[in-house]
Protein backbone atom coordinates (compact mmCIF):
# COMPACT_ATOMS: atom_id res chain seq x y z
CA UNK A 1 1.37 -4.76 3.97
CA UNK A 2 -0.30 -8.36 3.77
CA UNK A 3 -4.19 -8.32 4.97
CA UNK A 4 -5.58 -10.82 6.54
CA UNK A 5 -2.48 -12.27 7.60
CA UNK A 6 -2.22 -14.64 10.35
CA UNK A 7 1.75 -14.41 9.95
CA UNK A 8 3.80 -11.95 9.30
CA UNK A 9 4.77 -11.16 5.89
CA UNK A 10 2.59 -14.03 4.98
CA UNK A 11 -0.06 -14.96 1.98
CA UNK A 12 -1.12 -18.07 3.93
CA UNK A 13 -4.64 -18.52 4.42
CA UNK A 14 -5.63 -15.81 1.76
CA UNK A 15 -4.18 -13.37 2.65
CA UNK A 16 -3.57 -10.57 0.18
CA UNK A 17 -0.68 -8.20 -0.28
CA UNK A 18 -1.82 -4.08 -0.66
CA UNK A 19 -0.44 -0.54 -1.01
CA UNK A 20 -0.77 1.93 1.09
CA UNK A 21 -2.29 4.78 -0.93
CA UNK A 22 -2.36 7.45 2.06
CA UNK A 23 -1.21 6.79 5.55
CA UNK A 24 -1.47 8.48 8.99
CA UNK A 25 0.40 7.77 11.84
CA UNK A 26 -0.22 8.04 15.70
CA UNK A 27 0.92 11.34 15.83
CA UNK A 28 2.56 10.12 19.12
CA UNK A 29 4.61 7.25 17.61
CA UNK A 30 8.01 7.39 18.60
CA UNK A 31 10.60 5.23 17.06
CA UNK A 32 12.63 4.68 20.26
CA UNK A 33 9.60 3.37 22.45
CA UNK A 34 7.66 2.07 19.45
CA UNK A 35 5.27 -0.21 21.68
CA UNK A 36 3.21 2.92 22.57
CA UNK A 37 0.98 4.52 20.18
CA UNK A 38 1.77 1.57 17.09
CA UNK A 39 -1.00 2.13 15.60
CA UNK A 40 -1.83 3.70 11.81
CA UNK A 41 -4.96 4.32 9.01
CA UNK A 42 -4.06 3.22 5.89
CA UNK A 43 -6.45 3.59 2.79
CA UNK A 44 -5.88 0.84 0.52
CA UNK A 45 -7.10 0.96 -2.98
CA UNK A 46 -8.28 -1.07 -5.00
CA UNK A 47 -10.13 -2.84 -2.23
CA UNK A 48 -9.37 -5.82 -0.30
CA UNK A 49 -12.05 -9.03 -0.82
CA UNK A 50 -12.27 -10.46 2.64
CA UNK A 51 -14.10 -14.26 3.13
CA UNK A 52 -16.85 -13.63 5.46
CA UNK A 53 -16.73 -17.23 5.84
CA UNK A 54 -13.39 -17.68 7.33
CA UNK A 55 -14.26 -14.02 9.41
CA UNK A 56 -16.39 -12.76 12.26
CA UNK A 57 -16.09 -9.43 13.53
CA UNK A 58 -18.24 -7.85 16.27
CA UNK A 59 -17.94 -4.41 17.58
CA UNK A 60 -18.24 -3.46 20.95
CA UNK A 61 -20.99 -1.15 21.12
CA UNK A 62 -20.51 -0.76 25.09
CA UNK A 63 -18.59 2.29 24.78
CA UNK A 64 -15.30 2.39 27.77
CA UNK A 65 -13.93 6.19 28.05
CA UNK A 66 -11.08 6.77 29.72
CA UNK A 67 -10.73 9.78 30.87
């Protein structure tokens, strides 16, 4: 999988290609309606260098349950 990809399958802008060395899927993932629950962890190793000059990420800390 490419990271830091702006398009898919893509080195442009940086962006660097990386294993997955363990991976765990939404244990709700179906293949048939694979636009709910697309989401996965993957540890990557070695690690990836990311440009903090070309990034900005801020986390919500306002937490939203939804319950």
């Amino acid at each position: 999988m490419y990271v830091g990809a702006y398009r898919r399958e893509s080195d442009e802008g940086g962006a660097q290609l990386v294993t997955c060395q363990e991976y765990v899927g939404h244990p709700d993932f179906s293949a048939i309606n694979f636009a709910s629950f697309d989401v996965a962890l993957c540890k990557i190793d070695p690690p990836v260098f990311i440009d903090k000059s070309e990034v900005y990420l801020e986390l919500d800390r306002k937490s939203t349950r939804l319950n």
